[in-house]
PDB file of N, CA and C in Angstrom:
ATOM      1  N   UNK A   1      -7.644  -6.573  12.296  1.00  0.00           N
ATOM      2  CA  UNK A   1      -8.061  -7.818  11.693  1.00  0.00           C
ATOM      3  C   UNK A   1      -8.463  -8.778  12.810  1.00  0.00           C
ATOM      4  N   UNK A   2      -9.785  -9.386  12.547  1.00  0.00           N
ATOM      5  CA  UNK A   2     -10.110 -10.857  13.263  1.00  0.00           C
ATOM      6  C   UNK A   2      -8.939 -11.824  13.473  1.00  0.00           C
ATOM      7  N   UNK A   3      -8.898 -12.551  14.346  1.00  0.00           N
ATOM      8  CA  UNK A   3      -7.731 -13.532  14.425  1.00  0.00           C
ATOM      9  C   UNK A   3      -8.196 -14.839  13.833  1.00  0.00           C
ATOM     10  N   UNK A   4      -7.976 -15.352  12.752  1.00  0.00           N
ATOM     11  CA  UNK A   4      -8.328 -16.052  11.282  1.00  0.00           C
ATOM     12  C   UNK A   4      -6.899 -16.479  10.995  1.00  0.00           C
ATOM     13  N   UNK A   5      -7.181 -17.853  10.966  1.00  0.00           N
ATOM     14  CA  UNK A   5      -6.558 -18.852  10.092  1.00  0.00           C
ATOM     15  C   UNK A   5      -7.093 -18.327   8.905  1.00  0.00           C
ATOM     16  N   UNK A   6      -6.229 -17.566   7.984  1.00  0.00           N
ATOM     17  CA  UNK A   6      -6.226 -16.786   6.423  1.00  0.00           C
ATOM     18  C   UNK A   6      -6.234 -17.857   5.547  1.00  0.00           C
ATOM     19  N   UNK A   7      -6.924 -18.039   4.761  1.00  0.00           N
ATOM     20  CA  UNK A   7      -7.511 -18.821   3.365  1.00  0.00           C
ATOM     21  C   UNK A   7      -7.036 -18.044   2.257  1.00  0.00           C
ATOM     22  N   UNK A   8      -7.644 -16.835   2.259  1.00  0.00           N
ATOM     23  CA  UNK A   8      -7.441 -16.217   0.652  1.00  0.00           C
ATOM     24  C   UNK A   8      -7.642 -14.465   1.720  1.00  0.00           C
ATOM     25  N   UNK A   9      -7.066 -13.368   0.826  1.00  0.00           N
ATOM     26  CA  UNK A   9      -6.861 -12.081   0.507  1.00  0.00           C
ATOM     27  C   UNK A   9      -7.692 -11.631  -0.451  1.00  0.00           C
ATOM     28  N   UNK A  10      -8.758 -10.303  -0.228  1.00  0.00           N
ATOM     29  CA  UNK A  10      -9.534 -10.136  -1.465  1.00  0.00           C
ATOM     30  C   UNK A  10      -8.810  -8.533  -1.816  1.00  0.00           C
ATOM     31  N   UNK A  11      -7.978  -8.227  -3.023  1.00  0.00           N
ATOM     32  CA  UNK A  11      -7.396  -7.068  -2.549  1.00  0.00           C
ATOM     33  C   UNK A  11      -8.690  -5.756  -3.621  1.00  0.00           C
ATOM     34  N   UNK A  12      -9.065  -5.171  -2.979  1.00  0.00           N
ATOM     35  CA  UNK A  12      -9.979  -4.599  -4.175  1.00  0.00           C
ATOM     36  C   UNK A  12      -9.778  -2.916  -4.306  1.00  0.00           C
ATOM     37  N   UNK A  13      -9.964  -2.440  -5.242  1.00  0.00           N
ATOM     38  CA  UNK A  13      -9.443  -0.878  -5.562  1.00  0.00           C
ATOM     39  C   UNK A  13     -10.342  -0.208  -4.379  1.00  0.00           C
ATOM     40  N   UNK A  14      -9.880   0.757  -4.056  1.00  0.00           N
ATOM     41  CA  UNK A  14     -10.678   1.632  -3.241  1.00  0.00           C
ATOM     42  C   UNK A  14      -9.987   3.263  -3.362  1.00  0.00           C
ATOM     43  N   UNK A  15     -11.117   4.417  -3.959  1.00  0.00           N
ATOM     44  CA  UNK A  15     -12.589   4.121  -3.945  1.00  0.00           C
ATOM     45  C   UNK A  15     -13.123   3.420  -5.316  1.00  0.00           C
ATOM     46  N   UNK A  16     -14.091   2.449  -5.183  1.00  0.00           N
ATOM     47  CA  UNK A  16     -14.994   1.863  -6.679  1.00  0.00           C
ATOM     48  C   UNK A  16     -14.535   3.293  -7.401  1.00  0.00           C
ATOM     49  N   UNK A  17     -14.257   2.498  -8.806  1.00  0.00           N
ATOM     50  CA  UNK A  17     -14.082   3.124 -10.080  1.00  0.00           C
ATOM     51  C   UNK A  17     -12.905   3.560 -10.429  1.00  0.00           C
ATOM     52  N   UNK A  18     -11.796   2.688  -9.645  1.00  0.00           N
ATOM     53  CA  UNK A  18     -10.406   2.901  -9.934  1.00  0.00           C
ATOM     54  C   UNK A  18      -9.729   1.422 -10.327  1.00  0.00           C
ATOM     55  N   UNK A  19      -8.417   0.871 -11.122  1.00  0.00           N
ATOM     56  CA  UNK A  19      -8.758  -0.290 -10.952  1.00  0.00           C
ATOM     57  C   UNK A  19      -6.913  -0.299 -10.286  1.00  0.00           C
ATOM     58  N   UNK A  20      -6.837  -1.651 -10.199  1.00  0.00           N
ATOM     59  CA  UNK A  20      -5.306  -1.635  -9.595  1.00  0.00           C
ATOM     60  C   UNK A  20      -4.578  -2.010 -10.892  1.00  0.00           C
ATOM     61  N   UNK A  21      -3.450  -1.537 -10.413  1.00  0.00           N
ATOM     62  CA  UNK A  21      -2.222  -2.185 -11.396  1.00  0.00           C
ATOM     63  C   UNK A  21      -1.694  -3.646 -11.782  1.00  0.00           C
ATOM     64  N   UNK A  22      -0.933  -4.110 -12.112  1.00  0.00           N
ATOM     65  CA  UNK A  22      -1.129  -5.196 -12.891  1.00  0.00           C
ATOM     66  C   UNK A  22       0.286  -5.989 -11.551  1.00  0.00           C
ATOM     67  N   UNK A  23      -0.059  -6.632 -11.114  1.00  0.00           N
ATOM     68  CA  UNK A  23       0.935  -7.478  -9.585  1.00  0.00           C
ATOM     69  C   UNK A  23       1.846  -8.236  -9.604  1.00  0.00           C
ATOM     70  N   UNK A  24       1.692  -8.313 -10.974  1.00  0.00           N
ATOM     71  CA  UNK A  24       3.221  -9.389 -10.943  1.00  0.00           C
ATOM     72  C   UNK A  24       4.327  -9.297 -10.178  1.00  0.00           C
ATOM     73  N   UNK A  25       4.930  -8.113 -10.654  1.00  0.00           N
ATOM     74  CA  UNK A  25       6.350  -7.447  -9.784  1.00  0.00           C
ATOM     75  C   UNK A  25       5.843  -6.837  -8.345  1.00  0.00           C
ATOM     76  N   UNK A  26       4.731  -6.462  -7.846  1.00  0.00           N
ATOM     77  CA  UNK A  26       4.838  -5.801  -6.439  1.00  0.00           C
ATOM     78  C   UNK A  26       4.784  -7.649  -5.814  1.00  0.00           C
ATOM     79  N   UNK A  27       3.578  -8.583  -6.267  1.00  0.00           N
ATOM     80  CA  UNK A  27       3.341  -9.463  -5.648  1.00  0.00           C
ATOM     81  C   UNK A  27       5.203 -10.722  -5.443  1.00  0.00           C
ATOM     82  N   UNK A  28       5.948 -10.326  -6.936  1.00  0.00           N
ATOM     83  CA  UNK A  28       6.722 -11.294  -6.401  1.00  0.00           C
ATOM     84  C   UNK A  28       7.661 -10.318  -5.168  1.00  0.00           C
ATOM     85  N   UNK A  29       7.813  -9.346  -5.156  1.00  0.00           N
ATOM     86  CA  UNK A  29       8.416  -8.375  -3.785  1.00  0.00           C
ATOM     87  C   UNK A  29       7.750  -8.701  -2.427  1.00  0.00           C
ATOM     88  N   UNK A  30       6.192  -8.724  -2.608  1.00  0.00           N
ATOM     89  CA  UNK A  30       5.616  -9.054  -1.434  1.00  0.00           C
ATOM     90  C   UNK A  30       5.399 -10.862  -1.099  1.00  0.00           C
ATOM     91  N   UNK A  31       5.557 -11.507  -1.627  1.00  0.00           N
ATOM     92  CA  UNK A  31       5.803 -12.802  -1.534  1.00  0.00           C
ATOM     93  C   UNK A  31       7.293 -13.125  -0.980  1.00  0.00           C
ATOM     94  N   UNK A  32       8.587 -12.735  -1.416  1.00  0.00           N
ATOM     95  CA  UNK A  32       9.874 -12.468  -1.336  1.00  0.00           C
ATOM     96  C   UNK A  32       9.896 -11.823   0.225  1.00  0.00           C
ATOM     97  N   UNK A  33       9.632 -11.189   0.418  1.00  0.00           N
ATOM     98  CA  UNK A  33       9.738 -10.416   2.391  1.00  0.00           C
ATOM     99  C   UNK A  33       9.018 -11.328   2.645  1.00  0.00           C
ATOM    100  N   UNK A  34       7.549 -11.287   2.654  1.00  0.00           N
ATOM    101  CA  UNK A  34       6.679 -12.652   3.259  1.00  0.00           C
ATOM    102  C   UNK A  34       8.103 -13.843   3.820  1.00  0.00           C
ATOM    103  N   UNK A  35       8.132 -14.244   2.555  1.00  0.00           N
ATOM    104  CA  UNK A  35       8.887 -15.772   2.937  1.00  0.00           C
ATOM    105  C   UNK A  35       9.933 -15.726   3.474  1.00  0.00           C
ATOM    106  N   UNK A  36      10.669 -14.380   3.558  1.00  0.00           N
ATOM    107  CA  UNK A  36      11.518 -14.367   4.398  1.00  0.00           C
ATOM    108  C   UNK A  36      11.333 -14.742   5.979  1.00  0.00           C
ATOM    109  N   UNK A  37      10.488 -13.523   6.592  1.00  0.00           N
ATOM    110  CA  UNK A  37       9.850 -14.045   7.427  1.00  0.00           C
ATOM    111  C   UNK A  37       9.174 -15.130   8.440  1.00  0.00           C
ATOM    112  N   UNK A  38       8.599 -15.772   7.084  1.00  0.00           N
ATOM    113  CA  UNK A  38       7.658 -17.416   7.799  1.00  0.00           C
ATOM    114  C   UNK A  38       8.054 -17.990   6.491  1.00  0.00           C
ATOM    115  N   UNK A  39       9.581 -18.393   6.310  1.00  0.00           N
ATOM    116  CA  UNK A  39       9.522 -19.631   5.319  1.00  0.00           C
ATOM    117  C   UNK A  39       8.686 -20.443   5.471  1.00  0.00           C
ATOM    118  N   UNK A  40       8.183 -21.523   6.405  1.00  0.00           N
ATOM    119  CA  UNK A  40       7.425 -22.295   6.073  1.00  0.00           C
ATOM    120  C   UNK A  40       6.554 -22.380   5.369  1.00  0.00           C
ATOM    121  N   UNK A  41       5.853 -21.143   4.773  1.00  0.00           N
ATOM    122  CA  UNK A  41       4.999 -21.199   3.924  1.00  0.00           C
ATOM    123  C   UNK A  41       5.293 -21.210   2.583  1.00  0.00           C
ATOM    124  N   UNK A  42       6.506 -21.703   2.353  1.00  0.00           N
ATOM    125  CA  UNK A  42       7.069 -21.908   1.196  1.00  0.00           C
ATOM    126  C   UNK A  42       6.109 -22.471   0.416  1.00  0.00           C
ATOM    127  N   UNK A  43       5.883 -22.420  -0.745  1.00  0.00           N
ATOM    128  CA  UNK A  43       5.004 -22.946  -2.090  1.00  0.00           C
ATOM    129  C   UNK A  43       3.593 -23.268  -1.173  1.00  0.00           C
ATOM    130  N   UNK A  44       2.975 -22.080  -0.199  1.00  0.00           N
ATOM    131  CA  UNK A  44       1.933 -21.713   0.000  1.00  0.00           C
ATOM    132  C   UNK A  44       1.146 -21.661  -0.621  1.00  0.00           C
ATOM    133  N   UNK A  45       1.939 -20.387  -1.014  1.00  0.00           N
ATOM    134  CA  UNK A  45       1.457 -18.911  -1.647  1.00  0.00           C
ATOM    135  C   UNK A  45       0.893 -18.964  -3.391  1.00  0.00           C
ATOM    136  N   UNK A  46      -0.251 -18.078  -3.694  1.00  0.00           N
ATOM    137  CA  UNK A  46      -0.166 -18.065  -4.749  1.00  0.00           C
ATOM    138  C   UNK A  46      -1.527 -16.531  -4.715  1.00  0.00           C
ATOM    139  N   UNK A  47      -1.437 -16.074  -6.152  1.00  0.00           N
ATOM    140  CA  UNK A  47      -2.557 -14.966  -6.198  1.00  0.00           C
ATOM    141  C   UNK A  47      -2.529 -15.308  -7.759  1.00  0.00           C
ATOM    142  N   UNK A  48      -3.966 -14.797  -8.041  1.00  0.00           N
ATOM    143  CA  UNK A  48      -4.325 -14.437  -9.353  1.00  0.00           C
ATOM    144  C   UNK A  48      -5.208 -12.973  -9.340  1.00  0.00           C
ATOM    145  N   UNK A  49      -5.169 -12.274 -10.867  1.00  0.00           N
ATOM    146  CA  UNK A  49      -5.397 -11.169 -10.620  1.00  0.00           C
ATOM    147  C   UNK A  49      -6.679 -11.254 -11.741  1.00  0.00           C
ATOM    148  N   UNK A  50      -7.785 -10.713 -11.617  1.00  0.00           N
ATOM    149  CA  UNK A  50      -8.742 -10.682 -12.967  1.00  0.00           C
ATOM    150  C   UNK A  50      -8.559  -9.694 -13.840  1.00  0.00           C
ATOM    151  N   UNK A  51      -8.201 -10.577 -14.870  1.00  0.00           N
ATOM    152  CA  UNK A  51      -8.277  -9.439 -16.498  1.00  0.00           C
ATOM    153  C   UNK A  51      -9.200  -8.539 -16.789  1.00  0.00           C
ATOM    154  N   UNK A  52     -10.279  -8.142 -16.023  1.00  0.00           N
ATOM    155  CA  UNK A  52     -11.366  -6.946 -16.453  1.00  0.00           C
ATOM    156  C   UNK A  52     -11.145  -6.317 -15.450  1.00  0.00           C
ATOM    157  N   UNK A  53     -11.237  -4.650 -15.491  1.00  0.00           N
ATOM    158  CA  UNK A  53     -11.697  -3.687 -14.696  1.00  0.00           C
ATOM    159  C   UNK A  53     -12.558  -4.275 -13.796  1.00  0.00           C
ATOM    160  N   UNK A  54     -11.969  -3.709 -12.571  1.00  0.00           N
ATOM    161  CA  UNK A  54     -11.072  -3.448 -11.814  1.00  0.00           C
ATOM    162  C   UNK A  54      -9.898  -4.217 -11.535  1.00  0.00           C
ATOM    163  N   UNK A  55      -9.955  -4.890 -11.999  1.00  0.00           N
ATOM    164  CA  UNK A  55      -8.131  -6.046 -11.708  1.00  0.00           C
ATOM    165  C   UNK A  55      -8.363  -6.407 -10.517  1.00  0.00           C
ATOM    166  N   UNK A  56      -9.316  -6.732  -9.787  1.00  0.00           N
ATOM    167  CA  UNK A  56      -9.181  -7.376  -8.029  1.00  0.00           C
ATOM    168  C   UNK A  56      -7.942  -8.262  -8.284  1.00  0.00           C
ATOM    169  N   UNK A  57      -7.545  -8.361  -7.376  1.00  0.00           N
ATOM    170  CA  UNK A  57      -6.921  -9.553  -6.906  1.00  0.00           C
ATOM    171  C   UNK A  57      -7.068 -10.416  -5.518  1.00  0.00           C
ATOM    172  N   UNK A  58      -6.599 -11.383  -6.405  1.00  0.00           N
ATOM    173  CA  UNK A  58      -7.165 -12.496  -4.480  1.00  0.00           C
ATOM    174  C   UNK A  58      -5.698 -13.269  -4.416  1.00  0.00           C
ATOM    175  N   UNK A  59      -5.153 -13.492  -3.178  1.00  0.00           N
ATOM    176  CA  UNK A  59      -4.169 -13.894  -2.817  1.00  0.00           C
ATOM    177  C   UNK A  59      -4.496 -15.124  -1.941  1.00  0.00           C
ATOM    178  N   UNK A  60      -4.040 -16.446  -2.454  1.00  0.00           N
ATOM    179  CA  UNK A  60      -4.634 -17.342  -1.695  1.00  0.00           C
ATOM    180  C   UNK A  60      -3.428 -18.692  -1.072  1.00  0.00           C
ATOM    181  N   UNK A  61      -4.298 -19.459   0.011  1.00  0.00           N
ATOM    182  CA  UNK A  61      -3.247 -20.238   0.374  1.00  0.00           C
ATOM    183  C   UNK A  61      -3.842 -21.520   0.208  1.00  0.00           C
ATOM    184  N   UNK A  62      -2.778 -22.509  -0.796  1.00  0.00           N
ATOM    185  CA  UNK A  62      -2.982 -23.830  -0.860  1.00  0.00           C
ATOM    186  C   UNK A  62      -1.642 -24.576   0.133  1.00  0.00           C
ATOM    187  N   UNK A  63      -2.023 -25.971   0.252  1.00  0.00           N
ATOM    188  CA  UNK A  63      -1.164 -26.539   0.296  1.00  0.00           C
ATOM    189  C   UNK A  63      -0.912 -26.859   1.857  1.00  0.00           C
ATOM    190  N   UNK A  64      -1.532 -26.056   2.686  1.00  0.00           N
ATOM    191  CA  UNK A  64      -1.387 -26.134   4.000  1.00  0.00           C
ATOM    192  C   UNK A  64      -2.724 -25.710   4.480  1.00  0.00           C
ATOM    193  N   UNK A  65      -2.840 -25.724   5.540  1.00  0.00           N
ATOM    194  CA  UNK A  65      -4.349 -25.143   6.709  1.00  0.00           C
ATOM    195  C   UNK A  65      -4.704 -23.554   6.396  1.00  0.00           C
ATOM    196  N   UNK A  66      -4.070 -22.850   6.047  1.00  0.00           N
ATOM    197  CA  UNK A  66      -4.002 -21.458   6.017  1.00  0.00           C
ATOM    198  C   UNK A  66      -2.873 -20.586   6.694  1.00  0.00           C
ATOM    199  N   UNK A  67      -3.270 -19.303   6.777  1.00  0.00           N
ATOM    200  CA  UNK A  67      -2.311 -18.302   7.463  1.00  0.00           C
ATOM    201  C   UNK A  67      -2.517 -18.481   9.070  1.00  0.00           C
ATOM    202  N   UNK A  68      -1.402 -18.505   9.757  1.00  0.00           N
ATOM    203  CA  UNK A  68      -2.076 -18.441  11.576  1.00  0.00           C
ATOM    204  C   UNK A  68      -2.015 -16.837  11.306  1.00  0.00           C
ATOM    205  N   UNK A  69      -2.747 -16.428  12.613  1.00  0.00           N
ATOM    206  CA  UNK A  69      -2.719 -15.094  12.556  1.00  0.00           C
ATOM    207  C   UNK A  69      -1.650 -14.315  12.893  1.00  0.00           C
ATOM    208  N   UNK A  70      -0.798 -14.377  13.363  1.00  0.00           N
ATOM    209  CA  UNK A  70       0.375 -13.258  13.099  1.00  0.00           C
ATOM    210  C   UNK A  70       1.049 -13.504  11.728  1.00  0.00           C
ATOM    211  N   UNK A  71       1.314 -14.895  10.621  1.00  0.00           N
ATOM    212  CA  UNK A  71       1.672 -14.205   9.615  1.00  0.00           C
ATOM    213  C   UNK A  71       0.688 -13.824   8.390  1.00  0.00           C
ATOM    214  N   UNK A  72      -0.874 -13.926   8.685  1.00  0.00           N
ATOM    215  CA  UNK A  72      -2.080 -13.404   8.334  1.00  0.00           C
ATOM    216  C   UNK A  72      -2.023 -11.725   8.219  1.00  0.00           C
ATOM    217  N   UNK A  73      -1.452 -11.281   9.569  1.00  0.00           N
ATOM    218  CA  UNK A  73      -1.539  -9.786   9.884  1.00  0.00           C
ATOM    219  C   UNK A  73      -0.423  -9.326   8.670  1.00  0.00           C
ATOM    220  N   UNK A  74       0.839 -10.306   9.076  1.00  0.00           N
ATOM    221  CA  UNK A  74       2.205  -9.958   8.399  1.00  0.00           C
ATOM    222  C   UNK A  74       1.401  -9.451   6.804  1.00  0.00           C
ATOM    223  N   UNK A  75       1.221 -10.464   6.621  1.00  0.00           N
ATOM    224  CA  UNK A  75       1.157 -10.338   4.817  1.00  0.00           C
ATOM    225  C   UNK A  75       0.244  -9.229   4.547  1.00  0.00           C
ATOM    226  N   UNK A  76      -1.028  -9.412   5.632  1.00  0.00           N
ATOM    227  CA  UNK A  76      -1.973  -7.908   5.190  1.00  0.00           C
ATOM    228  C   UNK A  76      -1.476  -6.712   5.397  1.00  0.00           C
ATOM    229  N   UNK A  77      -0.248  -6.342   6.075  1.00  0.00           N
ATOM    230  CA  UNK A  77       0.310  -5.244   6.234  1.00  0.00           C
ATOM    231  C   UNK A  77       1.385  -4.807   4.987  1.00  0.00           C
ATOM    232  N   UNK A  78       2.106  -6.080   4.536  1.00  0.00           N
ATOM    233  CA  UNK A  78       2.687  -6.453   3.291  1.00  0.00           C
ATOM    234  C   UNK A  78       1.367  -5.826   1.875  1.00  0.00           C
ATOM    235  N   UNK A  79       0.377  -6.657   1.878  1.00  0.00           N
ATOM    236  CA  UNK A  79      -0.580  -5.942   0.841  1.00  0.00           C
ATOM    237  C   UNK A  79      -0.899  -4.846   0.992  1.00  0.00           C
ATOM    238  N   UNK A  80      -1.189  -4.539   1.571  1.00  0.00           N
ATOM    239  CA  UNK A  80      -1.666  -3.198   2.030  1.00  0.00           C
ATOM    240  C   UNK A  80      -0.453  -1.576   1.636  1.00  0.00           C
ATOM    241  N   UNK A  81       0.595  -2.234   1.953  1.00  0.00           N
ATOM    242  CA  UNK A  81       1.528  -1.069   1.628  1.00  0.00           C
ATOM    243  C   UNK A  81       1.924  -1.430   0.045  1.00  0.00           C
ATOM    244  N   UNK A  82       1.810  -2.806  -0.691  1.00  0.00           N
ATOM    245  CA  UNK A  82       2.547  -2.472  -2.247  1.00  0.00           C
ATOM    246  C   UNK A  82       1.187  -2.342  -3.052  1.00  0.00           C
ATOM    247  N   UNK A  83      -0.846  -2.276  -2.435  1.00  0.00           N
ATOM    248  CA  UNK A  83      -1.498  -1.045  -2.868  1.00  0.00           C
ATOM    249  C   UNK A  83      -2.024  -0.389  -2.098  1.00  0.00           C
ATOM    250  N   UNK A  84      -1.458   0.844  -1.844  1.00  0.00           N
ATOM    251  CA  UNK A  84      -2.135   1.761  -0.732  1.00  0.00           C
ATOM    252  C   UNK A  84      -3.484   2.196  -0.814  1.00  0.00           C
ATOM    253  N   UNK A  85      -4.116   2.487  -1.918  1.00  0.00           N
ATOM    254  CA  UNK A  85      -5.166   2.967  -2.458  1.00  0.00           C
ATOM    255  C   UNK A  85      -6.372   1.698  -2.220  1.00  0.00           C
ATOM    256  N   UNK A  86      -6.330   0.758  -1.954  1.00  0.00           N
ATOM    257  CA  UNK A  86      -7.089  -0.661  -2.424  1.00  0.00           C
ATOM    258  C   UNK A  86      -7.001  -1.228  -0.836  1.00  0.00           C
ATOM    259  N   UNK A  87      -8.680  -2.092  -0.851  1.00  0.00           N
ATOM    260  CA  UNK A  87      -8.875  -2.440   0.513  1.00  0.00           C
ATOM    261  C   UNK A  87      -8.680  -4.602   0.144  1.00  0.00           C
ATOM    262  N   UNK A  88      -7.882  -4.320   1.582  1.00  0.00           N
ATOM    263  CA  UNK A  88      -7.011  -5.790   1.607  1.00  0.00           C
ATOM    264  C   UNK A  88      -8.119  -6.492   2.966  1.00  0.00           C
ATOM    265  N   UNK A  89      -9.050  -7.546   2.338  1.00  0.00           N
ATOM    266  CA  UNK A  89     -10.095  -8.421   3.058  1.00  0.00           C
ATOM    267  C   UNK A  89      -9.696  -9.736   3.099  1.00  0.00           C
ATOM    268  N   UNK A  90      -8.973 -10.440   4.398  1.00  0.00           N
ATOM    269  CA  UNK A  90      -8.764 -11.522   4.490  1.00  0.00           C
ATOM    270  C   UNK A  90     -10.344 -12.156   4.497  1.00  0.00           C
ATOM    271  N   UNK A  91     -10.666 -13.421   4.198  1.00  0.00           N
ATOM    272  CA  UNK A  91     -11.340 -14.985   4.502  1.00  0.00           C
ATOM    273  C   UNK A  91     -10.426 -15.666   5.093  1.00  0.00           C
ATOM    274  N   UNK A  92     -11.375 -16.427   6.182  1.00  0.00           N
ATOM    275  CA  UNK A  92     -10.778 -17.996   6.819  1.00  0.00           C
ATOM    276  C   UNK A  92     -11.621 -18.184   7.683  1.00  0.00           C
ATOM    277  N   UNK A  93     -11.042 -18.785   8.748  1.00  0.00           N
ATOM    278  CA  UNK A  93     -12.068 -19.486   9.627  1.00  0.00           C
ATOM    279  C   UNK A  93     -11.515 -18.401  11.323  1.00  0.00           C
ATOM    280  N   UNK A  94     -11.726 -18.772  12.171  1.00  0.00           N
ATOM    281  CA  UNK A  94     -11.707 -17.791  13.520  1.00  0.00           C
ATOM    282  C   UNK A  94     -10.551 -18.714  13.405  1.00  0.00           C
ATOM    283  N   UNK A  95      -9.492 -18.324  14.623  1.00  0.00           N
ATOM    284  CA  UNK A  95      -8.668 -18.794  15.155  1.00  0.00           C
ATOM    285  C   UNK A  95      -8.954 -19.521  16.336  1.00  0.00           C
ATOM    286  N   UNK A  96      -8.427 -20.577  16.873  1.00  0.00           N
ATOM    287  CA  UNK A  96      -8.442 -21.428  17.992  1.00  0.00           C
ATOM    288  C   UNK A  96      -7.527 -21.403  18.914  1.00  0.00           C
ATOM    289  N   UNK A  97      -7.310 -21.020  19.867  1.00  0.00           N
ATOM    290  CA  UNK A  97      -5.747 -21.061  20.634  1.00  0.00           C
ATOM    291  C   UNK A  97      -6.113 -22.526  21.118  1.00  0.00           C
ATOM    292  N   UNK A  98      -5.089 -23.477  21.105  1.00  0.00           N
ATOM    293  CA  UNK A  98      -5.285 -24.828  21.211  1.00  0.00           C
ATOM    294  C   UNK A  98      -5.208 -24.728  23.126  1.00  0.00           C
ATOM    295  N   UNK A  99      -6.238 -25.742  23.547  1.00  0.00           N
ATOM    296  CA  UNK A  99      -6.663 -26.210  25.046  1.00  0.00           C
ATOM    297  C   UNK A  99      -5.538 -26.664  25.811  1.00  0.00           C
ATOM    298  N   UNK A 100      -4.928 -26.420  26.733  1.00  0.00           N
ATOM    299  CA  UNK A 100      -3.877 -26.925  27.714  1.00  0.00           C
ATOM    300  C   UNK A 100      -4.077 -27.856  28.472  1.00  0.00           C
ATOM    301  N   UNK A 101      -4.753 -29.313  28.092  1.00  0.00           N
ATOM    302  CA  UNK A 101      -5.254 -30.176  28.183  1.00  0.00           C
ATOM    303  C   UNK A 101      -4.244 -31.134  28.828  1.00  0.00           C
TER     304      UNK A 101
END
């Protein structure tokens, strides 16, 4: 993964013509370790899943700047294992390592 301040997660079936399962229960498991992790992102977090074939889901962050990139990686490694089958595409912006000014 790019090093991205994470906005949103696009999680999509892979290969086309499969759809995913329904996320409630993997997402509150993968939200639950997440926050263990980087509480701070407490009431971050949120995903919605679309009611038609294929069920994408997008996992997104309000409420703050986004994901920094190590807990960006965290969570895509988190999606990625509760759907193995389905490709996990962060959005955001590049990362900045701040100037020692």
């Amino acid at each position: 993964m790019n090093r991205l301040v994470v906005r949103t997660f696009w999680i999509r079936p892979h290969p086309s013509g499969r759809t995913l399962p329904p996320a409630g229960p993997r997402m509150r498991a993968v939200f639950e370790v997440f926050l263990e992790a980087f509480p701070e992102y407490m009431s971050c977090l949120a995903y919605t899943q679309s009611p038609r074939p294929p069920h994408e889901l997008f996992v997104y962050v309000s409420g703050c700047g986004g994901l920094f990139p190590c807990a960006a990686e965290h969570l895509a490694r988190l999606l990625k294992a509760a759907f193995p089958k389905s490709r996990v595409l962060p959005y955001g912006r590049p990362f900045r390592e701040p100037s020692g000014r």
